[in-house]
Protein backbone atom coordinates (compact mmCIF):
# COMPACT_ATOMS: atom_id res chain seq x y z
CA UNK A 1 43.17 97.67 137.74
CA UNK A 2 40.90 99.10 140.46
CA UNK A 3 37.69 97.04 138.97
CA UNK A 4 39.13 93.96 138.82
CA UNK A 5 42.09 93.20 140.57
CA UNK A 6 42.01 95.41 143.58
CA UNK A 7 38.15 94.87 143.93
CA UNK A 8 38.52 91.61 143.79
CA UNK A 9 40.93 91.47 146.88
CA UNK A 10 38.48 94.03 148.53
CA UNK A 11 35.75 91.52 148.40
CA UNK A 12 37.72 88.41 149.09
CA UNK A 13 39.33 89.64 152.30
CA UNK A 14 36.11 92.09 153.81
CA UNK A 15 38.33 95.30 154.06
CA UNK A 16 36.24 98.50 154.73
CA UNK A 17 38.02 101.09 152.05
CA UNK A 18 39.62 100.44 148.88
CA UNK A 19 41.68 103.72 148.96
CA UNK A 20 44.13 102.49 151.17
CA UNK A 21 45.10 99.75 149.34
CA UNK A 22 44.81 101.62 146.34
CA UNK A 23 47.21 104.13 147.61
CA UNK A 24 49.67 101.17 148.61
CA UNK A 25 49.51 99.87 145.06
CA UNK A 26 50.78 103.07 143.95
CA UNK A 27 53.43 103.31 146.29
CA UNK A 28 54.49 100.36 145.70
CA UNK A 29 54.21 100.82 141.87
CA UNK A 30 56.92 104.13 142.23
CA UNK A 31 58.88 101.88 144.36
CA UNK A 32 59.49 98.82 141.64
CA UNK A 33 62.69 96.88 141.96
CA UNK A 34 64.13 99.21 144.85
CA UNK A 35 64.55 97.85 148.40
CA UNK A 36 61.57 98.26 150.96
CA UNK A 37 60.15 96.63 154.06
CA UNK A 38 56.23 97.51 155.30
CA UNK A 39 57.85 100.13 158.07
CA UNK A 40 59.43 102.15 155.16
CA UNK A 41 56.14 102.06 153.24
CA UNK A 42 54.24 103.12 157.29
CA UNK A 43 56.26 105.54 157.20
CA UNK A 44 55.69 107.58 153.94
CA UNK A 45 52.50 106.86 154.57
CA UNK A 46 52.41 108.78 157.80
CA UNK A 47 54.63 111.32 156.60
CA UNK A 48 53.29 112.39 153.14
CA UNK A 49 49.61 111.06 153.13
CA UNK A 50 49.25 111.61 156.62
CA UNK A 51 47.66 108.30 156.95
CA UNK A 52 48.12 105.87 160.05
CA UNK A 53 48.51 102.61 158.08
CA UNK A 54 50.10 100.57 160.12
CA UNK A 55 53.56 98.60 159.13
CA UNK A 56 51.25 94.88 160.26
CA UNK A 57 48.47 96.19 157.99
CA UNK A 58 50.96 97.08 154.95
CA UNK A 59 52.47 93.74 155.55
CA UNK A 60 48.85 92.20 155.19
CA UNK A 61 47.72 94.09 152.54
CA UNK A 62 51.12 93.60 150.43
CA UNK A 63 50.10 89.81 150.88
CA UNK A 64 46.82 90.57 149.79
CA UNK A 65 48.13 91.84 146.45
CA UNK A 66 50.57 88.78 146.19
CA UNK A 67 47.58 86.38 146.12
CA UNK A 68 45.98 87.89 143.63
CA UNK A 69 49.13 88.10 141.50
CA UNK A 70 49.52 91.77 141.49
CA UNK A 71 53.15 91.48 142.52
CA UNK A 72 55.94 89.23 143.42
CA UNK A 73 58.25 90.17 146.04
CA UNK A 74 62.10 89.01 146.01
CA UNK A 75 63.38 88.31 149.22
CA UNK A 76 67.40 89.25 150.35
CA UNK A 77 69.87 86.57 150.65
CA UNK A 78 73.07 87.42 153.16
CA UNK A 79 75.80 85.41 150.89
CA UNK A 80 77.94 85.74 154.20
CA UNK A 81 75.51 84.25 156.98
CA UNK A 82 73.71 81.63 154.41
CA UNK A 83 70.78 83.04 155.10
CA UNK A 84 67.38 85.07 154.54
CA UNK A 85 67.02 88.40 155.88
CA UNK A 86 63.12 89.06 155.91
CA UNK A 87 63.14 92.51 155.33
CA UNK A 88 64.27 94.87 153.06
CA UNK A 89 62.82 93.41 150.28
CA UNK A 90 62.30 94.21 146.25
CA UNK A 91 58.81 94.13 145.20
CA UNK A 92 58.27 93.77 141.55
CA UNK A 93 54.87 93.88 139.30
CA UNK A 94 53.29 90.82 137.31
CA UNK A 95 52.12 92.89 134.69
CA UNK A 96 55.06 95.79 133.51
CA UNK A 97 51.60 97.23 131.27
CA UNK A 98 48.96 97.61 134.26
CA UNK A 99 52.12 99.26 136.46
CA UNK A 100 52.79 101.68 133.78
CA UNK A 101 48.66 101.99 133.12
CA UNK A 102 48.43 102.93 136.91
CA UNK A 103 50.95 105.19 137.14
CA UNK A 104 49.93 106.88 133.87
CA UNK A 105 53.09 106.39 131.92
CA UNK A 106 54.71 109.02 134.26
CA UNK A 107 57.49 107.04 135.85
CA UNK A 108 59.07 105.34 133.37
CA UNK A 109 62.70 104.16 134.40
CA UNK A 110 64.27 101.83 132.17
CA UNK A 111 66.61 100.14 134.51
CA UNK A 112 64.05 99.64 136.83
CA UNK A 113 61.62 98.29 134.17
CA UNK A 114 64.29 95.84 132.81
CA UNK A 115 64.80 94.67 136.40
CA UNK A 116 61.37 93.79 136.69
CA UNK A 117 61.14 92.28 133.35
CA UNK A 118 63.62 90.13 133.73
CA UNK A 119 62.60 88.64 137.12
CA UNK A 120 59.42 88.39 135.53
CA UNK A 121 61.57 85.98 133.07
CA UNK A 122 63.36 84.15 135.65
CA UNK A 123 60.16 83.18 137.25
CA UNK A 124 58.02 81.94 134.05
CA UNK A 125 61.71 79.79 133.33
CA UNK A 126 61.33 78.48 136.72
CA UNK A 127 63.92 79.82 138.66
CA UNK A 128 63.66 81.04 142.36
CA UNK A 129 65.04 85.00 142.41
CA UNK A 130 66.38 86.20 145.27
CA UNK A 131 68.41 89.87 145.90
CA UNK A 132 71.41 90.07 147.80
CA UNK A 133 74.92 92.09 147.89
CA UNK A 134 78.00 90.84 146.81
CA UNK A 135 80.73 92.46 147.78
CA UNK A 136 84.53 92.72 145.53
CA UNK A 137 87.42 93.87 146.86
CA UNK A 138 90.06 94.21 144.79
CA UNK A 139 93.70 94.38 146.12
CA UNK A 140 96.31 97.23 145.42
């Protein structure tokens, strides 16, 4: 992962350290199929790796990683307004195997897998995935 992929966006887009954006890919590797936005992601940066990433850079470097087809982000539809809301968003991996390789086989959450997997599926059938809430009411 780091000698190919992640080097290769090193290279392509001049950035000075790869442990930054090695330390995003993780992040965003614990993070699969949950709701995020880059000020979340500046934020546990600054808080637990007391790094001053900030949420422009994360937003950059999460595009970065979408180019070279590290991961796929699903943006949130509001049923109610018609509309896209830019941020939160889901980001999910390309590859299920190189997540799981980077991460060590440590975090291994089924749901979360088989969310990813199947809007891996989605995609390769050509449909556009998007994430939203739906609410139900139910009367009585």
């Amino acid at each position: 992962m780091k000698n190919v992929y992640l080097r290769d966006s090193i290279m392509r887009y001049n950035l000075d350290s790869d442990s930054e954006i090695s330390e995003l890919v993780k992040v965003l590797a614990s993070g699969i199929s949950c709701l995020t936005n880059p000020t979340k992601i500046s934020n546990t940066f600054k808080s637990v790796r007391k790094s001053s990433l900030s949420a422009s850079t994360i937003a950059k470097y999460i595009s970065y990683l979408q180019d070279a087809f590290i991961i796929s982000n699903a943006l949130q539809y509001d049923i109610k307004g018609r509309r896209y809301i830019a941020t939160p968003f889901k980001v999910y991996f390309e590859d299920v195997g190189l997540r799981n390789a980077l991460l060590n086989f440590s975090q291994v959450e089924p749901t979360h897998l088989m969310e990813n997997i199947i809007f891996n599926e989605l995609r390769y059938r050509g449909y556009r995935v998007d994430v939203g809430v739906v609410e139900y009411r139910e009367k009585g």
